[in-house]
N, C-alpha and C. Protein backbone atom coordinates (compact mmCIF):
# COMPACT_ATOMS: atom_id res chain seq x y z
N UNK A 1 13.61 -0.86 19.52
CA UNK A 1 12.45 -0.12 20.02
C UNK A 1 11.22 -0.56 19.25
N UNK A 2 10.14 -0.99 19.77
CA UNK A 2 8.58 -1.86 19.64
C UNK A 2 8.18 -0.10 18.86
N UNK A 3 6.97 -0.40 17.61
CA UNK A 3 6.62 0.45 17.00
C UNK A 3 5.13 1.36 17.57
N UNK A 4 4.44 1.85 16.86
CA UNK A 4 2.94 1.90 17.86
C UNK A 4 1.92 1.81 16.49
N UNK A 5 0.68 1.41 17.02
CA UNK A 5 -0.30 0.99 15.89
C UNK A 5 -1.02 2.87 15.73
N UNK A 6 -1.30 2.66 14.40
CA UNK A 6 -2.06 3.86 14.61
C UNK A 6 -3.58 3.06 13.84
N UNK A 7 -5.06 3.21 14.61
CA UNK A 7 -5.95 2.60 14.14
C UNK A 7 -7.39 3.50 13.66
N UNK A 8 -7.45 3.30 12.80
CA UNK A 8 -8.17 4.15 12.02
C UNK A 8 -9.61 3.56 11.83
N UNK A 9 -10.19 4.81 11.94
CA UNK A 9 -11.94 4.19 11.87
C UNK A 9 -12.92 5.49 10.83
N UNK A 10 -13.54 5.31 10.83
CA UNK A 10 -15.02 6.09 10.29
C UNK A 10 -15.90 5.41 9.35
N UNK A 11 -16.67 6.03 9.32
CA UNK A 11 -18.07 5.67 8.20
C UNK A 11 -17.14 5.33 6.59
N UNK A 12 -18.37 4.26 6.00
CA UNK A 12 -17.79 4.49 4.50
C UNK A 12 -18.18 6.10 3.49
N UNK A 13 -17.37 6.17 3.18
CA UNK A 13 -16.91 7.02 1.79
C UNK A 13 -16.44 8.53 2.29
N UNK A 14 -15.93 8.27 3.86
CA UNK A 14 -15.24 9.57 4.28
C UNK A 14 -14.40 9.92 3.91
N UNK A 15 -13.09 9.13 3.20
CA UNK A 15 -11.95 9.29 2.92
C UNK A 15 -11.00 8.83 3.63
N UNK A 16 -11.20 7.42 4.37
CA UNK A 16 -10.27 6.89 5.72
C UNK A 16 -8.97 6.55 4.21
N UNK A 17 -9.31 5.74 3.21
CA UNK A 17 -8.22 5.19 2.29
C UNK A 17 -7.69 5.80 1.23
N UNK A 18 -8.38 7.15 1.15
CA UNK A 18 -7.13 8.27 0.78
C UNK A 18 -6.42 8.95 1.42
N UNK A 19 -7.14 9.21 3.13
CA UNK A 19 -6.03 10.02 4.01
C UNK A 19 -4.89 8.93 4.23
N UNK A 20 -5.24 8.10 4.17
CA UNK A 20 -4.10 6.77 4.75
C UNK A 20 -3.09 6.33 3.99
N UNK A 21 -3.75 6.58 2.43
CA UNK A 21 -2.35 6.39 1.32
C UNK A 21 -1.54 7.83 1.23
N UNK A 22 -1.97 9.05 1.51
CA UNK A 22 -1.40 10.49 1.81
C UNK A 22 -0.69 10.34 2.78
N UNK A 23 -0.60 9.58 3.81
CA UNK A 23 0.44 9.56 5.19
C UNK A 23 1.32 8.83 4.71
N UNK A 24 0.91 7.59 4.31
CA UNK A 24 2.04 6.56 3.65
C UNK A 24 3.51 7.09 2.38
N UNK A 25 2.56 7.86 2.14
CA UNK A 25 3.46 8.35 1.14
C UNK A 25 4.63 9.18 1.22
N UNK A 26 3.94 10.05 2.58
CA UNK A 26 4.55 11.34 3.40
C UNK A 26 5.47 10.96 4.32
N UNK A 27 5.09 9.87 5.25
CA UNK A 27 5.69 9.46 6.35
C UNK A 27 6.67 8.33 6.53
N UNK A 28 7.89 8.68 6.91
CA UNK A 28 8.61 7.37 7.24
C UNK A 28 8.65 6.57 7.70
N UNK A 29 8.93 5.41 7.71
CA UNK A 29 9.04 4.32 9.02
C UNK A 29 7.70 3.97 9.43
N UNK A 30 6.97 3.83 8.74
CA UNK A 30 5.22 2.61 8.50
C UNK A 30 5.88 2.14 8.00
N UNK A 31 4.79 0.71 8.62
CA UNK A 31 5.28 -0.73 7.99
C UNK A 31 3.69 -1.03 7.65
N UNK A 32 3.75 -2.20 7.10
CA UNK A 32 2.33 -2.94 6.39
C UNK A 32 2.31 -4.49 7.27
N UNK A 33 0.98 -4.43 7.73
CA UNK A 33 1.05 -5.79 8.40
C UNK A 33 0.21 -6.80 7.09
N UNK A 34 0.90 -7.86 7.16
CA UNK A 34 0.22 -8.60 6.17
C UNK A 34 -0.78 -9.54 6.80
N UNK A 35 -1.92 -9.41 5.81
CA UNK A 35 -3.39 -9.97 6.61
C UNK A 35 -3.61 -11.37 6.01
N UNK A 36 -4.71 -12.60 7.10
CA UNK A 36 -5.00 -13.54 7.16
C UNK A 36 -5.83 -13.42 5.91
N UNK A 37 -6.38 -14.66 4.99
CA UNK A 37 -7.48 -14.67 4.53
C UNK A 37 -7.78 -16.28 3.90
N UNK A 38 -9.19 -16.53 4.24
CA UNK A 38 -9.65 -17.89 3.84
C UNK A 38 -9.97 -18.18 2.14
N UNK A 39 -9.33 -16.74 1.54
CA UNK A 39 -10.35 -17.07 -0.24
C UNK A 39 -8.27 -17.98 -0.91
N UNK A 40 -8.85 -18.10 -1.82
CA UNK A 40 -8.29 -18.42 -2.71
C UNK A 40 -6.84 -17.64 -3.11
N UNK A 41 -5.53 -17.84 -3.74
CA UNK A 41 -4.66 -16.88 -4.39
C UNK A 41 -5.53 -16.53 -5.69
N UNK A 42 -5.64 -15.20 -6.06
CA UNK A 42 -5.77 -14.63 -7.15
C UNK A 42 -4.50 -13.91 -7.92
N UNK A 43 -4.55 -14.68 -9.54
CA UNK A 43 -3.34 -13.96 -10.19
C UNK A 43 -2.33 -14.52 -10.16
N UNK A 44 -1.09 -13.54 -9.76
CA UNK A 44 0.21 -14.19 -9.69
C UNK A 44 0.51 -13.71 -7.77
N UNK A 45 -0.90 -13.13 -7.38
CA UNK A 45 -0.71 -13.40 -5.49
C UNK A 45 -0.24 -14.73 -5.09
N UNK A 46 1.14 -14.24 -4.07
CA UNK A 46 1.99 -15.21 -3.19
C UNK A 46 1.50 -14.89 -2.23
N UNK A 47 1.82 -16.45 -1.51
CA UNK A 47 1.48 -16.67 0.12
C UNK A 47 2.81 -16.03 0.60
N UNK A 48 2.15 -14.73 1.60
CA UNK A 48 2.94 -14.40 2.24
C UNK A 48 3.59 -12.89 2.07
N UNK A 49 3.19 -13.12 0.65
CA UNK A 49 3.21 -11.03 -0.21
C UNK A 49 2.10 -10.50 0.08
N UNK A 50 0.75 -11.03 -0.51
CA UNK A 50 -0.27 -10.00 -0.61
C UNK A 50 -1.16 -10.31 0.53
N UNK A 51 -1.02 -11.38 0.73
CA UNK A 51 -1.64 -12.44 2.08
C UNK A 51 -1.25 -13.90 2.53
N UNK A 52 -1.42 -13.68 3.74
CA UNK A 52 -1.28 -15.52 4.09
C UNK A 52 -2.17 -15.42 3.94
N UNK A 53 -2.46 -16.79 3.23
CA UNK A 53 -3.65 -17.75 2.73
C UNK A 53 -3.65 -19.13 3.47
N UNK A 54 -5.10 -19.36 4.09
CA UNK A 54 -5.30 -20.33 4.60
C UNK A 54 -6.54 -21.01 4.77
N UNK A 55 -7.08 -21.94 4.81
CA UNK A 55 -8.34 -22.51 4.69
C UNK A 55 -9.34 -22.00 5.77
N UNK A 56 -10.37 -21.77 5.03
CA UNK A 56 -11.54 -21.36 6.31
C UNK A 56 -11.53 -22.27 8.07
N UNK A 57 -11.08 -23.57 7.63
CA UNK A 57 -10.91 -24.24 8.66
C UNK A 57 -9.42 -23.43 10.20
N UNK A 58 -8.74 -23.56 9.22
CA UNK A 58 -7.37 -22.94 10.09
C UNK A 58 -7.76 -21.19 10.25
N UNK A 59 -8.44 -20.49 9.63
CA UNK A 59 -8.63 -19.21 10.00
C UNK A 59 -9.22 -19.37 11.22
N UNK A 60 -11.10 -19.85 11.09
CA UNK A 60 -11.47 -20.30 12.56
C UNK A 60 -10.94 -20.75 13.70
N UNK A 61 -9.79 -21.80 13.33
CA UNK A 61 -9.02 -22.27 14.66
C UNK A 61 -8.50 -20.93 14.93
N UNK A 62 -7.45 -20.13 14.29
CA UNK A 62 -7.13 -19.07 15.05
C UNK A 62 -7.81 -18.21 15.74
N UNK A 63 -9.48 -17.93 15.62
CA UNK A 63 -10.11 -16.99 15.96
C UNK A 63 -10.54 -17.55 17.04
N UNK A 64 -10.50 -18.73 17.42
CA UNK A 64 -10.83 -19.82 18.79
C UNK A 64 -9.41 -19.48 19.55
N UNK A 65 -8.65 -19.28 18.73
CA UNK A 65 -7.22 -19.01 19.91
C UNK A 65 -6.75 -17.77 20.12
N UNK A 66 -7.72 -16.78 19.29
CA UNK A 66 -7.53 -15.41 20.12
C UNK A 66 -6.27 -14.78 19.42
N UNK A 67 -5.86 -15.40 18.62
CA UNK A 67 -4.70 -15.25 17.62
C UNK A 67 -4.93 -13.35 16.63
N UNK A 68 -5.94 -13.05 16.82
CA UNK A 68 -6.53 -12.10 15.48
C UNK A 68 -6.83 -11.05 16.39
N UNK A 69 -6.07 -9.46 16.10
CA UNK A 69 -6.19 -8.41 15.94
C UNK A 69 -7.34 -8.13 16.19
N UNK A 70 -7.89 -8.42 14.88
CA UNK A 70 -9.00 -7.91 14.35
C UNK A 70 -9.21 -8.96 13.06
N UNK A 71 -10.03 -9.17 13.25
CA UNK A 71 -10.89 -10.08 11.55
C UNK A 71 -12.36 -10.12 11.62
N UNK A 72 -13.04 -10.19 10.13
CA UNK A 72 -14.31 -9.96 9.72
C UNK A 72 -14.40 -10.74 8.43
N UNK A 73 -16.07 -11.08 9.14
CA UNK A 73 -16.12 -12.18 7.27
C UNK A 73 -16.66 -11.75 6.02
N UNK A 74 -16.41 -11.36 5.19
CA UNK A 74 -16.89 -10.28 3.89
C UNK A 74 -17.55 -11.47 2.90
N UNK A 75 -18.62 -11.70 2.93
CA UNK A 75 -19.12 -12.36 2.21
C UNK A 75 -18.98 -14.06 2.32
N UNK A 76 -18.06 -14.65 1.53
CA UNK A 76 -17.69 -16.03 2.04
C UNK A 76 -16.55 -16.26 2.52
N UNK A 77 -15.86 -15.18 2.78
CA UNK A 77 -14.26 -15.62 2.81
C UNK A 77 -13.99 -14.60 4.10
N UNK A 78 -13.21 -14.90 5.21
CA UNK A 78 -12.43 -14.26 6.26
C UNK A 78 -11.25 -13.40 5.98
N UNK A 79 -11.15 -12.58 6.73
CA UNK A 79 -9.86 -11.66 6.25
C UNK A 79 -9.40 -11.36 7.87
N UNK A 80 -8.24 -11.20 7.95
CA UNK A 80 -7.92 -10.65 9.64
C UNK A 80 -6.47 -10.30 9.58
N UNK A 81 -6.26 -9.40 10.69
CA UNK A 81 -4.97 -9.06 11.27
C UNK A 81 -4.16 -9.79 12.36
N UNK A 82 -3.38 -10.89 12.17
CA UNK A 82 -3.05 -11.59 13.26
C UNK A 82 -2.06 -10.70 14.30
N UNK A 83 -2.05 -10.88 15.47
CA UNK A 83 -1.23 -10.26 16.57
C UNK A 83 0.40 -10.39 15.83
N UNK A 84 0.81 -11.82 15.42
CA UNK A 84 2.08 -12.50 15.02
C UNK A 84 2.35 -11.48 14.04
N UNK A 85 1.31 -11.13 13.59
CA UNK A 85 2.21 -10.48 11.44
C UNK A 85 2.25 -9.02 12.20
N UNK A 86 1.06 -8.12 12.92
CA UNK A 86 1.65 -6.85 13.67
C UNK A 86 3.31 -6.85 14.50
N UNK A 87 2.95 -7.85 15.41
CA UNK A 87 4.55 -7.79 16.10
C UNK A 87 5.68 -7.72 15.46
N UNK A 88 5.52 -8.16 14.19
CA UNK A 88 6.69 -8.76 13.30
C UNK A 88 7.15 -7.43 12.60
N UNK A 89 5.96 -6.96 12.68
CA UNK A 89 6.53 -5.32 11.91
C UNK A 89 7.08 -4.11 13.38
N UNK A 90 5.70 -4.16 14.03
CA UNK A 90 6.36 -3.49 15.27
C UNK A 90 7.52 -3.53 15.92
N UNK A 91 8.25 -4.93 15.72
CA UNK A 91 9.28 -5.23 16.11
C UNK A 91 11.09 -4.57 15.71
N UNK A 92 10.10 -4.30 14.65
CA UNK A 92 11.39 -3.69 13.67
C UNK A 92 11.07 -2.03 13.89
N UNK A 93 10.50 -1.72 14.68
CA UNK A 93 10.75 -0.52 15.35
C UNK A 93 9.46 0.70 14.32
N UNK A 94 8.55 0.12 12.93
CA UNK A 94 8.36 0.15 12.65
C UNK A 94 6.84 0.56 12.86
N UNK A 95 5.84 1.80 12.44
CA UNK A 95 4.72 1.84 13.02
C UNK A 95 3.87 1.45 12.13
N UNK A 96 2.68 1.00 12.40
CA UNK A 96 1.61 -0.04 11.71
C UNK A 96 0.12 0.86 11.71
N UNK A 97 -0.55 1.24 10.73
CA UNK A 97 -1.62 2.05 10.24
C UNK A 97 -2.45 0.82 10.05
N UNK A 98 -3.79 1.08 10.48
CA UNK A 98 -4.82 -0.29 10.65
C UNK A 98 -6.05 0.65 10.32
N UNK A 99 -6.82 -0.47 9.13
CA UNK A 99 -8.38 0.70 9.47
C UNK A 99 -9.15 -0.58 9.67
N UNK A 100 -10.02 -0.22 10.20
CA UNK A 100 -10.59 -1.12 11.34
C UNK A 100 -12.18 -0.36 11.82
N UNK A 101 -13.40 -1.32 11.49
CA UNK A 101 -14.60 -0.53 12.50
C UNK A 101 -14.31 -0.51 13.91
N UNK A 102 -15.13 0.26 14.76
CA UNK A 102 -15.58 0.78 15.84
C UNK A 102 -15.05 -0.33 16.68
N UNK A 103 -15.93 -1.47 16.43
CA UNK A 103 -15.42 -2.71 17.23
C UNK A 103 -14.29 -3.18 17.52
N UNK A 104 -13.67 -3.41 16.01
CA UNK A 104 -12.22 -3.79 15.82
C UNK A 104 -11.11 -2.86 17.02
N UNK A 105 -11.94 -1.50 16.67
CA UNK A 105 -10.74 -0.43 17.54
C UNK A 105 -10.54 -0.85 18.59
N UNK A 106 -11.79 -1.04 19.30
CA UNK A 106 -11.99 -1.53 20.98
C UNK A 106 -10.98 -2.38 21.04
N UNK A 107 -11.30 -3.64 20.61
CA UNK A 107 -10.61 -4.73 20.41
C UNK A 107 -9.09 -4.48 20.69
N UNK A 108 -8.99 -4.03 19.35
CA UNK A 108 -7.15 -3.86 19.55
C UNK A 108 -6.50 -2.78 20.76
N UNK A 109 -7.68 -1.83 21.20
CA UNK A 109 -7.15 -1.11 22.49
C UNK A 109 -7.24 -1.57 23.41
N UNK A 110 -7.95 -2.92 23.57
CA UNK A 110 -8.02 -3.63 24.96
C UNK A 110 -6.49 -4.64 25.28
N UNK A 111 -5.70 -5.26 23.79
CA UNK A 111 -4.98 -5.54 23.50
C UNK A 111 -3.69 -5.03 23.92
N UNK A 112 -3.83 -3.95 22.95
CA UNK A 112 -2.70 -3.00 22.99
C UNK A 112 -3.04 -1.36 23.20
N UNK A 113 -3.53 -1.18 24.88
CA UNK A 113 -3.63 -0.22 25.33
C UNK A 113 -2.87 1.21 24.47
N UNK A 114 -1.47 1.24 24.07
CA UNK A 114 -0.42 1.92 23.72
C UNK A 114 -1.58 2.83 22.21
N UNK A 115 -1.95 1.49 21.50
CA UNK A 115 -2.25 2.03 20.17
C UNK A 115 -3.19 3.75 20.45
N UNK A 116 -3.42 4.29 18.83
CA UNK A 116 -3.67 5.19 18.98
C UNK A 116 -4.70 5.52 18.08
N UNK A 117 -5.75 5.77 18.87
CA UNK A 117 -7.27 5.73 17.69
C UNK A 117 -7.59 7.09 17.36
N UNK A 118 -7.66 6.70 15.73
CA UNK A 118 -8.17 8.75 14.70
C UNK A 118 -9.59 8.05 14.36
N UNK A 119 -10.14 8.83 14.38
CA UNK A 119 -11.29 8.84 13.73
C UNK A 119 -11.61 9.66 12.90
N UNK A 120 -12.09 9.38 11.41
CA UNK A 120 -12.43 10.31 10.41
C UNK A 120 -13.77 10.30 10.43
N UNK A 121 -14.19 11.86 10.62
CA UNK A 121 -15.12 12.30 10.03
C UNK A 121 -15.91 12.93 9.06
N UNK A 122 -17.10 12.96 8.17
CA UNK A 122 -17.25 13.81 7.14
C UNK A 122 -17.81 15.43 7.46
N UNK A 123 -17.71 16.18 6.68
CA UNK A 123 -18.55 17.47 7.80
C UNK A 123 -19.76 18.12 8.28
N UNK A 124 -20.55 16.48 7.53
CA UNK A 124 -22.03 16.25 7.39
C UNK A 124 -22.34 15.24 7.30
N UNK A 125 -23.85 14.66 7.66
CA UNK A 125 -23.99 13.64 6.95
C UNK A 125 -24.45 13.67 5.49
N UNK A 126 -24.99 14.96 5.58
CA UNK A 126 -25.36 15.16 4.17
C UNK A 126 -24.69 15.44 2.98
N UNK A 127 -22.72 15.67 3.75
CA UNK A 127 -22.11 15.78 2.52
C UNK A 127 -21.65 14.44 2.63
N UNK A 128 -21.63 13.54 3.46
CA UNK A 128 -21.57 12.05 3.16
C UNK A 128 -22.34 11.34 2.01
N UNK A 129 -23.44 11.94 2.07
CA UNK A 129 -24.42 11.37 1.02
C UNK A 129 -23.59 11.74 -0.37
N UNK A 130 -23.74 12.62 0.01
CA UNK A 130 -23.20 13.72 -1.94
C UNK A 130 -22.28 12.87 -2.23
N UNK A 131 -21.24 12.35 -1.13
CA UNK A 131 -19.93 11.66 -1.88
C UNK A 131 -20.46 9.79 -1.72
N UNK A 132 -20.88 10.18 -1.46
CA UNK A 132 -21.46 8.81 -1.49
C UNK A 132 -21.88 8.48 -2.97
N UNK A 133 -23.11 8.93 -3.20
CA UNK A 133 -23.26 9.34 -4.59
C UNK A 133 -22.49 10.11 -5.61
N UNK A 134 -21.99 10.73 -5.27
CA UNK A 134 -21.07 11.15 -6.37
C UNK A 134 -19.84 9.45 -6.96
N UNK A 135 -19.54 8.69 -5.99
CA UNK A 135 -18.98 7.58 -6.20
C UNK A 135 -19.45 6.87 -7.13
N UNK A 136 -20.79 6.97 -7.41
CA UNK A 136 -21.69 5.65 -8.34
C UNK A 136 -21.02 4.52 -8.78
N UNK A 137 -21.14 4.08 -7.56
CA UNK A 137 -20.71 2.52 -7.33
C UNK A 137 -21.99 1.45 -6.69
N UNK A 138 -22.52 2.20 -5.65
CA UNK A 138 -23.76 1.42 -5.12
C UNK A 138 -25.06 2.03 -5.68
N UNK A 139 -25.90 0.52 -5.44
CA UNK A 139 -27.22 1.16 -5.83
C UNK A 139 -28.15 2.07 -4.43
N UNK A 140 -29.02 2.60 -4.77
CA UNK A 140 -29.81 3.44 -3.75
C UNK A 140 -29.79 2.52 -2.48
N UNK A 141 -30.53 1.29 -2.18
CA UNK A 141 -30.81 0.80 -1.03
C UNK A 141 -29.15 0.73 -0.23
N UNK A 142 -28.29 0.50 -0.66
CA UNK A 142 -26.78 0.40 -0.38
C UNK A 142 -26.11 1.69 0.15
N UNK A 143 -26.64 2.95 -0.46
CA UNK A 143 -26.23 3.78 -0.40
C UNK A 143 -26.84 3.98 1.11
N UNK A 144 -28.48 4.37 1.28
CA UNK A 144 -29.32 4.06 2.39
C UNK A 144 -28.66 3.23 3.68
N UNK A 145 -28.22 2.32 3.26
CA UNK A 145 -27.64 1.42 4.19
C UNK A 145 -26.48 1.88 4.92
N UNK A 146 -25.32 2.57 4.39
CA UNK A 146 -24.60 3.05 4.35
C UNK A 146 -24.48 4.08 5.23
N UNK A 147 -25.78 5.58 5.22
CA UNK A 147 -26.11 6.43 5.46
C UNK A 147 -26.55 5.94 6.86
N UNK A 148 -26.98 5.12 6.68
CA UNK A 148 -27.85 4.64 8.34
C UNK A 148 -26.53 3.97 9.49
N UNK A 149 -25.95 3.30 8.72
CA UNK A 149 -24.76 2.51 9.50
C UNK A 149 -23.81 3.97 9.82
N UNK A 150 -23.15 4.92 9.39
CA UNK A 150 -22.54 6.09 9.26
C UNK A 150 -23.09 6.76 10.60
N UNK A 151 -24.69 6.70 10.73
CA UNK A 151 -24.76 7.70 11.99
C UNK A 151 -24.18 6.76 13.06
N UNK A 152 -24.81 5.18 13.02
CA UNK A 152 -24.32 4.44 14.08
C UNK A 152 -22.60 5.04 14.77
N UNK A 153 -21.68 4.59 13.83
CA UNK A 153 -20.26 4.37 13.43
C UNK A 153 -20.20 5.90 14.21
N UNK A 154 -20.81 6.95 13.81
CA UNK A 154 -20.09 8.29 14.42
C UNK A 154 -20.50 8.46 15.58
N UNK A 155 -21.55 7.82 16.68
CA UNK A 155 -21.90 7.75 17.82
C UNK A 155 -20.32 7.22 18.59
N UNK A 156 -19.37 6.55 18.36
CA UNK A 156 -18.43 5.72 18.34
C UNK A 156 -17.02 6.73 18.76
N UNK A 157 -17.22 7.53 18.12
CA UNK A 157 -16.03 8.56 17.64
C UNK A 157 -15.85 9.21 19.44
N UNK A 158 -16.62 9.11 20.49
CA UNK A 158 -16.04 9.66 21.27
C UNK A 158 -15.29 8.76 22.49
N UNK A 159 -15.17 7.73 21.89
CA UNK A 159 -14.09 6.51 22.13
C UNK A 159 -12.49 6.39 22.01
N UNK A 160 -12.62 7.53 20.99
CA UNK A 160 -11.14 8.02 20.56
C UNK A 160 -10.44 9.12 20.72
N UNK A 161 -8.87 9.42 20.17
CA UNK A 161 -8.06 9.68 20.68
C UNK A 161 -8.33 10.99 20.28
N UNK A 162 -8.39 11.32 18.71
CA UNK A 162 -8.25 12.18 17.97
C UNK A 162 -9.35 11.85 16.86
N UNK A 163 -9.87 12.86 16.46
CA UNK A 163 -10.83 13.42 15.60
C UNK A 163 -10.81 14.06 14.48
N UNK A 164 -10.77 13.85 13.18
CA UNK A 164 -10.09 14.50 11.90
C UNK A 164 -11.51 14.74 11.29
N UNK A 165 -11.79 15.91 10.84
CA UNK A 165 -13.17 16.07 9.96
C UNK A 165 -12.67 16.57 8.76
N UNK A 166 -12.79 15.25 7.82
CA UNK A 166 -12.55 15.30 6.75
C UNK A 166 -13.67 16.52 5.67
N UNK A 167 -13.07 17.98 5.77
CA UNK A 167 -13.91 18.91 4.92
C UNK A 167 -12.99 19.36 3.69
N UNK A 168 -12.04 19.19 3.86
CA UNK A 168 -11.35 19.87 2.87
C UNK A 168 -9.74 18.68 2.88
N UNK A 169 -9.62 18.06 1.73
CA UNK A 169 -8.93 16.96 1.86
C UNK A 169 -7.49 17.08 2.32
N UNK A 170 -7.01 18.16 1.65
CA UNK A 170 -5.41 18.23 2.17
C UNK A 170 -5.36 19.19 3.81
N UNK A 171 -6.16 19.47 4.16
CA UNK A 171 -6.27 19.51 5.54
C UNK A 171 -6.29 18.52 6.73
N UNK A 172 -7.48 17.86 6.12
CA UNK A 172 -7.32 16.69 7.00
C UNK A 172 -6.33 15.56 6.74
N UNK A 173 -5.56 15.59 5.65
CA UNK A 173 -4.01 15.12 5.64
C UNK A 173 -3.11 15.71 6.14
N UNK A 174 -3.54 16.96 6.63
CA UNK A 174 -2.04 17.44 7.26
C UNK A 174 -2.63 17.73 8.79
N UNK A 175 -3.54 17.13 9.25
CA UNK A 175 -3.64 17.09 10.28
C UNK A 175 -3.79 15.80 10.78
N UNK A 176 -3.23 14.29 9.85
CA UNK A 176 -3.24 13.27 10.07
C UNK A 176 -1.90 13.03 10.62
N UNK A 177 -0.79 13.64 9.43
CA UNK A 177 0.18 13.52 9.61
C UNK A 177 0.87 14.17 10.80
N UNK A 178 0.10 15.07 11.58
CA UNK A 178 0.64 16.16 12.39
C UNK A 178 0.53 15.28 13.73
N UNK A 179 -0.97 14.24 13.61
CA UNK A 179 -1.04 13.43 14.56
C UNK A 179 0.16 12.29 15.17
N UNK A 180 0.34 12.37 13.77
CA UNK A 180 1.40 10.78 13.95
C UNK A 180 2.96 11.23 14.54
N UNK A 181 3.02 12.72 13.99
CA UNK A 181 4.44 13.46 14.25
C UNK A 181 4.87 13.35 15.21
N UNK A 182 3.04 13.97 16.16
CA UNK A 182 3.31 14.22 17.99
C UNK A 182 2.76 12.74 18.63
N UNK A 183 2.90 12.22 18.20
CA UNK A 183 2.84 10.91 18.87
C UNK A 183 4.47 10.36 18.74
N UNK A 184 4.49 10.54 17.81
CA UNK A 184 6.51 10.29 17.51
C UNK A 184 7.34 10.70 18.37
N UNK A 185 7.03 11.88 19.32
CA UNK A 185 7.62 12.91 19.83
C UNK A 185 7.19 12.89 21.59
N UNK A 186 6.30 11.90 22.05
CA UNK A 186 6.07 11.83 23.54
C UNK A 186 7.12 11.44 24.14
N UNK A 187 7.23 12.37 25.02
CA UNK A 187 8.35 11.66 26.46
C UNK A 187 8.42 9.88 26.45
N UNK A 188 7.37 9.52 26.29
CA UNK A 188 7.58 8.12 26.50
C UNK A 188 8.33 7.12 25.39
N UNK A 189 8.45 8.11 24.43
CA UNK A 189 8.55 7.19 22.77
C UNK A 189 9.87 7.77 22.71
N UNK A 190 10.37 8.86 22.72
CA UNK A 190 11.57 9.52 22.81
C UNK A 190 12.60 9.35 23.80
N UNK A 191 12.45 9.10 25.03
CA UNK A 191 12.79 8.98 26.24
C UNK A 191 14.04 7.78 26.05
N UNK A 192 13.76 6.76 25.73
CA UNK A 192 15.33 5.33 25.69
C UNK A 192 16.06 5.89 24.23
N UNK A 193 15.49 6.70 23.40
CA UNK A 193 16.23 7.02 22.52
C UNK A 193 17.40 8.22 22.96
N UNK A 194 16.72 8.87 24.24
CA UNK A 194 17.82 10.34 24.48
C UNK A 194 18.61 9.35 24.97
N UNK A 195 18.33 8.83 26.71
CA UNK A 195 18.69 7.97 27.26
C UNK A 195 19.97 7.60 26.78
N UNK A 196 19.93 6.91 25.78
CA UNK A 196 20.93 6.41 25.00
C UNK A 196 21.82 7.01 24.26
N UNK A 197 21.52 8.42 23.56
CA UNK A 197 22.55 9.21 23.10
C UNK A 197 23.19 9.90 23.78
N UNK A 198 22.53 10.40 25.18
CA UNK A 198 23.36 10.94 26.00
C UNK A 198 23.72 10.77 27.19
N UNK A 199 23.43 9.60 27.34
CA UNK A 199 24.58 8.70 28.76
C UNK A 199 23.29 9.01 29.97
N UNK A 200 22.39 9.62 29.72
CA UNK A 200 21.24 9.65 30.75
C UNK A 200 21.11 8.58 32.07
């Protein structure tokens, strides 16, 4: 039985990569798709553990062949989700958590109709700011930047499946996880599994 993507979006500093390590932790049977990238191995990173690694040249060819999920260029170096490394996990019956902008989502729902888009929200923009700043990591114009791209990004949100407003953190973790439960649980996902246990 093929797995289902669950694809995750919102503004920066909502909390998309702490609700997402809270499900992981909670939930069984996620898998990790391992991503493309044009930089360098760092450390004691293997090809093929932390990333395939491949030259800016061969990343581009794939993105000419339609090969990529989703990929984006962060500075000098490419990073992406190939279709091949998702299947490979989906295959194993296994479901696949993706965070991904606005675009990316489209993308992979035009793909793979099935997938299933959350969107996190903050319960303001103005408590976006606070945690924004409270982070002190960026400088002001960054932060600004941030704040401005955030309203864009939540214009977006009614593209999707489900809606999480991140106000109170272990809430909107247990209403992440509640998502993924009843998606576990549709006639359609359940259905070859009865089928099969009971002579259907």
């Amino acid at each position: 039985m093929s797995g289902q993507i669950y694809i995750f979006s919102g503004p920066s500093g909502v909390g998309k990569s702490t609700i997402i390590r809270a499900v992981y932790a909670e939930i069984r049977g996620l898998g990790y798709s391992i991503s493309h990238t044009s930089r360098a191995p760092r450390g004691q990173e293997q090809n093929g553990v932390e990333y395939y690694f491949v030259s800016p040249q061969q990343f581009e060819e794939m993105i000419r062949n339609k090969e990529f999920a989703e990929w984006a260029k962060v500075y000098r170096d490419f990073y992406g989700t190939s279709w091949n490394s998702l299947r490979t996990v989906l295959d194993q019956g296994l479901d696949v958590i993706m965070d991904v902008d606005s675009q990316g989502a489209r993308n992979i729902k035009k793909q793979y109709p099935a997938g299933v888009l959350i969107f996190i929200l903050p319960p303001s923009l103005e408590q976006l700011e606070v945690r924004l700043r409270a982070r002190a990591t960026d400088q002001e114009p960054v932060i600004q930047s941030r704040i401005s791209q955030a309203q864009e990004e939540i214009r977006n949100c009614t593209f999707y499946d489900y809606l999480i407003i991140n106000d109170r953190l272990e809430e909107a973790v247990a209403e992440t996880q509640s998502v993924i439960r009843a998606e576990r649980c549709r006639q359609s996902v359940r259905l070859p599994q009865i089928k099969e246990r009971f002579g259907l």
